[in-house]
N, C-alpha and C. Protein backbone atom coordinates (compact mmCIF):
# COMPACT_ATOMS: atom_id res chain seq x y z
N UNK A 1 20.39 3.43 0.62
CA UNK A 1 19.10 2.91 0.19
C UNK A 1 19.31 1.93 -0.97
N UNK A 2 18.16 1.04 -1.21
CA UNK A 2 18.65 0.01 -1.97
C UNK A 2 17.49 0.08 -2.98
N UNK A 3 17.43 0.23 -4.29
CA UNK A 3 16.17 0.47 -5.09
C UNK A 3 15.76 -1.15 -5.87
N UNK A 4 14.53 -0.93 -6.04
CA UNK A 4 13.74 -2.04 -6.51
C UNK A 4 12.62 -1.66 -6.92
N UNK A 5 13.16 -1.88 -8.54
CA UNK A 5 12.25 -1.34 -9.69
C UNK A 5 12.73 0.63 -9.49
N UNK A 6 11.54 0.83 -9.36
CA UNK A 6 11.77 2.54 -8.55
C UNK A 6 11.43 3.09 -7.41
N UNK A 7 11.04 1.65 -6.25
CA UNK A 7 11.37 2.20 -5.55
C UNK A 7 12.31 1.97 -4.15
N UNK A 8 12.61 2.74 -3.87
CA UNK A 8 13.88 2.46 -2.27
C UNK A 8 13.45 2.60 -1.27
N UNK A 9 14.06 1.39 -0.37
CA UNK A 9 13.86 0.92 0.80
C UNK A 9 15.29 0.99 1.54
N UNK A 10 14.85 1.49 2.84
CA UNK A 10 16.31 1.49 3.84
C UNK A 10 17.03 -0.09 3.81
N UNK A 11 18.41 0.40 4.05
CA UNK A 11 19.18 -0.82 4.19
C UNK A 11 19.90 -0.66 5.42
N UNK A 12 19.80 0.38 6.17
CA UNK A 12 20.36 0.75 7.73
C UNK A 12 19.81 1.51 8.82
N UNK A 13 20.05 1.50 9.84
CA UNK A 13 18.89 1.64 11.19
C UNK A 13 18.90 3.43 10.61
N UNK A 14 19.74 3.95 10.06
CA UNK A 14 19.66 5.45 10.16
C UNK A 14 18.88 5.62 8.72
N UNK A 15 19.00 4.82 7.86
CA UNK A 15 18.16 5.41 6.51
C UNK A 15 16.53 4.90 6.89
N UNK A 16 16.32 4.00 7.82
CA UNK A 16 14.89 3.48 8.07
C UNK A 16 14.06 4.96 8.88
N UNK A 17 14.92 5.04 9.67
CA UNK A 17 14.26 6.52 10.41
C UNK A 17 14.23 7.52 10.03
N UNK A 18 14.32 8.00 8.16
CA UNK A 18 13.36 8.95 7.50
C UNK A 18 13.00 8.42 6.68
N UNK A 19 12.77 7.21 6.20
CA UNK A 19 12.01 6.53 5.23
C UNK A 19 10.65 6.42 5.37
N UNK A 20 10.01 6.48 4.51
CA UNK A 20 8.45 6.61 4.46
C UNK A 20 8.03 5.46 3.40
N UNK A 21 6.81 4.94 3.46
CA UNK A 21 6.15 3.98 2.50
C UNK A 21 5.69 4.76 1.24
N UNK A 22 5.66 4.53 0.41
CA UNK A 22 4.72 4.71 -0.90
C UNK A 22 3.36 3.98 -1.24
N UNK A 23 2.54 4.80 -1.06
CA UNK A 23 1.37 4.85 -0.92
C UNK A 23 0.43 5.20 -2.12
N UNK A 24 -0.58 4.30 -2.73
CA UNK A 24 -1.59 4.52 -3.53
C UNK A 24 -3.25 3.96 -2.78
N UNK A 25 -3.85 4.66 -3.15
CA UNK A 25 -5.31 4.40 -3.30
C UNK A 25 -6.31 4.23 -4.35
N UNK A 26 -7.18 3.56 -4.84
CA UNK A 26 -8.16 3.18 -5.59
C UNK A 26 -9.40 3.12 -4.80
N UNK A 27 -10.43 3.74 -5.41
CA UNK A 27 -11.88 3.67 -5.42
C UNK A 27 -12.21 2.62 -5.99
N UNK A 28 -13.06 1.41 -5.25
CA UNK A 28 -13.60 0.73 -6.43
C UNK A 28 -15.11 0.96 -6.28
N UNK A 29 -15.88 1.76 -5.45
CA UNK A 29 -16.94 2.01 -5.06
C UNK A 29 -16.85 3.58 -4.58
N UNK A 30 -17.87 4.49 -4.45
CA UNK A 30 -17.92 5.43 -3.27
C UNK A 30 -17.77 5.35 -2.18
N UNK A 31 -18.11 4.15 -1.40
CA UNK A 31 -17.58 3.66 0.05
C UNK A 31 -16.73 2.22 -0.31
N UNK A 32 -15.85 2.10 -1.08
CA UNK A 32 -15.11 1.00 -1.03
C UNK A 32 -13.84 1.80 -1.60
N UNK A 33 -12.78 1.71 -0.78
CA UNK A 33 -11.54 1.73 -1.33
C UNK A 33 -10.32 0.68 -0.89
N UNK A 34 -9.27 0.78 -1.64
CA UNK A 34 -8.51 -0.09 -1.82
C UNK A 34 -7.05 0.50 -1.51
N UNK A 35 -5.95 0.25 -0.62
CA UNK A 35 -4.72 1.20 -0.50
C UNK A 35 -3.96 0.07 -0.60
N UNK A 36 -2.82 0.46 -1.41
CA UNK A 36 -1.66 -0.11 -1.17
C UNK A 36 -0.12 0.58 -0.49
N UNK A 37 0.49 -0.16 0.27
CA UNK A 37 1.44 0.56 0.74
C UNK A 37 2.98 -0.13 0.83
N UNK A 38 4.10 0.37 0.39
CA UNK A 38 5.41 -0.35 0.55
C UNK A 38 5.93 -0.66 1.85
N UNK A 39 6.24 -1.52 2.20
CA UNK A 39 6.88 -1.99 3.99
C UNK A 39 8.49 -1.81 3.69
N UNK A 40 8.68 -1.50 4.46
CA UNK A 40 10.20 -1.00 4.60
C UNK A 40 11.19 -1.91 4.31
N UNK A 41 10.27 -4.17 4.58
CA UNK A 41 11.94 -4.79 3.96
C UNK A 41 11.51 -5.30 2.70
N UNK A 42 11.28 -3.94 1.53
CA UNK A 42 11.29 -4.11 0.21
C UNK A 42 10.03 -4.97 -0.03
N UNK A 43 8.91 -5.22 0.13
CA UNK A 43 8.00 -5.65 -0.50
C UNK A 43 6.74 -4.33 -0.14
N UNK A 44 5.19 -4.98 -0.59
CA UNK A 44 3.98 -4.46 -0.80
C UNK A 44 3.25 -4.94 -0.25
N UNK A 45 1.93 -4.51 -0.04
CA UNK A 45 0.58 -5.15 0.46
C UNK A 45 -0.26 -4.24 0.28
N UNK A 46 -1.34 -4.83 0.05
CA UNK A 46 -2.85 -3.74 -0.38
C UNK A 46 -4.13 -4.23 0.90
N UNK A 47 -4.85 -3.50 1.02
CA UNK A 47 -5.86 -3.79 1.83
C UNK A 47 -7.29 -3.07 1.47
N UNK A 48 -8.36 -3.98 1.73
CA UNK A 48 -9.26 -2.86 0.85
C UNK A 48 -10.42 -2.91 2.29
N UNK A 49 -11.03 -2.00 1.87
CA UNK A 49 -11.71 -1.84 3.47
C UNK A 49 -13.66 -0.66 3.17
N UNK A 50 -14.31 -0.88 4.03
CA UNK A 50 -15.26 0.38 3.63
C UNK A 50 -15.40 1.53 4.30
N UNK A 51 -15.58 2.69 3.51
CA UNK A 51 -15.80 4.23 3.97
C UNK A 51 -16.86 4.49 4.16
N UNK A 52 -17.05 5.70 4.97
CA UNK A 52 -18.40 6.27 4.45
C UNK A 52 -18.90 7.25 2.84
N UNK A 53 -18.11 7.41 2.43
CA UNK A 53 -17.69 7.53 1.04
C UNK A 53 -18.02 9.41 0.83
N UNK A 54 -17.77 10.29 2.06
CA UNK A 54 -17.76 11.56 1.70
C UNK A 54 -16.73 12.28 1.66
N UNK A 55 -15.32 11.56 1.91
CA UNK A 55 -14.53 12.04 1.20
C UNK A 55 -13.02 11.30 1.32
N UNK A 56 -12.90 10.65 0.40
CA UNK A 56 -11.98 9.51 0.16
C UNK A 56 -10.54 10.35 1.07
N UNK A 57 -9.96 11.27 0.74
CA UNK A 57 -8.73 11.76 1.25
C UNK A 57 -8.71 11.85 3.06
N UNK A 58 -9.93 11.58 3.98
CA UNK A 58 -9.99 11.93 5.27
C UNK A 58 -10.27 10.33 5.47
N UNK A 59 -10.91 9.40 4.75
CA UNK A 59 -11.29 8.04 4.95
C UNK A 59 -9.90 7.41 4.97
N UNK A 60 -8.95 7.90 4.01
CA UNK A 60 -7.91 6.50 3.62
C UNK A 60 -7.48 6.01 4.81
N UNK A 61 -7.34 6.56 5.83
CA UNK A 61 -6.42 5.59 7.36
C UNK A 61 -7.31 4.84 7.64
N UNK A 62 -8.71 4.55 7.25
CA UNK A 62 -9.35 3.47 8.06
C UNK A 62 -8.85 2.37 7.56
N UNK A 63 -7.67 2.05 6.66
CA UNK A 63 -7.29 1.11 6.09
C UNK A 63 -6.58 0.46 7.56
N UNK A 64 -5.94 0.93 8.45
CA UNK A 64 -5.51 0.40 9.70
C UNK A 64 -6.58 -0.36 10.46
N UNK A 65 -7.47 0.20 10.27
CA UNK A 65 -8.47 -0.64 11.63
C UNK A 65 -9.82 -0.96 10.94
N UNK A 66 -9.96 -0.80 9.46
CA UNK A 66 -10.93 -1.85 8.86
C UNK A 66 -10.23 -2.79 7.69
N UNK A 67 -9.27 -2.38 7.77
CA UNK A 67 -9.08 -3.23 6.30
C UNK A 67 -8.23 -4.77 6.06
N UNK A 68 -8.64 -5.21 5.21
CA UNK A 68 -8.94 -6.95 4.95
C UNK A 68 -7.52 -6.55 3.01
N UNK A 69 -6.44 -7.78 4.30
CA UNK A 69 -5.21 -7.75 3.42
C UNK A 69 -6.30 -8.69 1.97
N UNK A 70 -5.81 -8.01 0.99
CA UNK A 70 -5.64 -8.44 -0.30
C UNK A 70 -5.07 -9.65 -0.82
N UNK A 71 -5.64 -10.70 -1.61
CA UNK A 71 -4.93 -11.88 -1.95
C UNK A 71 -4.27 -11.11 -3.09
N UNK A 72 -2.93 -11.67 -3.29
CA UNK A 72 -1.66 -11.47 -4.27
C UNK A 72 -2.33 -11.11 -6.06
N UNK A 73 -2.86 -12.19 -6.37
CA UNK A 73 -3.43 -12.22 -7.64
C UNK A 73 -4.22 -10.49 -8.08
N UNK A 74 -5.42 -10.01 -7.29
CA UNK A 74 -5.93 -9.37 -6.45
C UNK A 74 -5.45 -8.04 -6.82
N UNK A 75 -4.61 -8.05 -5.39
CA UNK A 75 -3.67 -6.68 -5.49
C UNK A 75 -3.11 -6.34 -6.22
N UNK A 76 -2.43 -7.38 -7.24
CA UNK A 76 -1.65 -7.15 -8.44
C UNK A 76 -2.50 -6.27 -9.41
N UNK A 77 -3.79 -6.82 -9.72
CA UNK A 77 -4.83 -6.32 -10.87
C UNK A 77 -5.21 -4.72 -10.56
N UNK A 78 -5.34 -4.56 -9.22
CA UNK A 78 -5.68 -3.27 -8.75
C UNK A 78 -4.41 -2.06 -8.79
N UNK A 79 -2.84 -2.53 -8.36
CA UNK A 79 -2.31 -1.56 -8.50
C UNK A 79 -1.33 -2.36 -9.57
N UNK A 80 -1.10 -1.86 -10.97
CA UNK A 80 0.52 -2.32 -11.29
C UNK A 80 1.14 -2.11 -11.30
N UNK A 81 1.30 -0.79 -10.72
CA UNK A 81 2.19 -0.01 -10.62
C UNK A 81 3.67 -0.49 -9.30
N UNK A 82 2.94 -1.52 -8.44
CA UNK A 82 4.24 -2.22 -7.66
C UNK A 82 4.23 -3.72 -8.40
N UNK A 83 4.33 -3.84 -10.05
CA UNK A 83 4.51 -5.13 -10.40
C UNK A 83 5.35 -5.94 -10.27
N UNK A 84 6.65 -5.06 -10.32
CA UNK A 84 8.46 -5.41 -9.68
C UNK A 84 8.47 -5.88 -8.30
N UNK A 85 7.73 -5.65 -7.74
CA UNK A 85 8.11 -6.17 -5.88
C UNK A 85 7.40 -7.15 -5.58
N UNK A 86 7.84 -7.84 -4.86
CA UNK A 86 7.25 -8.89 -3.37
C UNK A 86 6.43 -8.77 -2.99
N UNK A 87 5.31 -9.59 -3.07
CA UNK A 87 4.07 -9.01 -2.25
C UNK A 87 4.13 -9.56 -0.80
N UNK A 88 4.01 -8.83 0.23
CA UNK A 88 4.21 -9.57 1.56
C UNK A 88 3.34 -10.65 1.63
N UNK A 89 3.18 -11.24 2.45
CA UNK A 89 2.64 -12.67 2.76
C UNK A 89 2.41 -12.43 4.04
């Protein structure tokens, strides 16, 4: 594995197939949240999307099939916690 900042990303077909993304969420509303997630060749992307807002932990996957990628500037302000990485494009 190859680290950046803190966190690691596979560098071979066998470390990719138990690697997992790192994952945060933000509320910026009761039905608005915001996820960011690490992609496996070392960068980030956030997407923010709407819930029905009764319970953020069963909502977060609608980030797959509602959610609207984040401009760079954006995503940065919301999480800083991936300030060290690449934001995908």
């Amino acid at each position: 594995m190859k680290t950046i900042d803190r966190f690691e990303f596979p560098e071979t077909v066998g470390e990719s197939r138990s690697w997992k993304p790192v994952t945060r969420r933000k509320a910026l509303h009761s039905q608005v949240l915001c996820h960011a997630r690490t992609r496996i060749e070392g960068m980030w992307a956030a997407y923010i999307f709407p819930v029905p807002g009764m319970n953020h932990e069963e909502e977060e996957w609608l980030w797959k099939t509602e959610g609207n990628k984040l401009p760079e500037d954006i995503a940065r302000a919301i999480f800083p916690a991936f300030r060290e990485l690449p934001y995908a494009k």
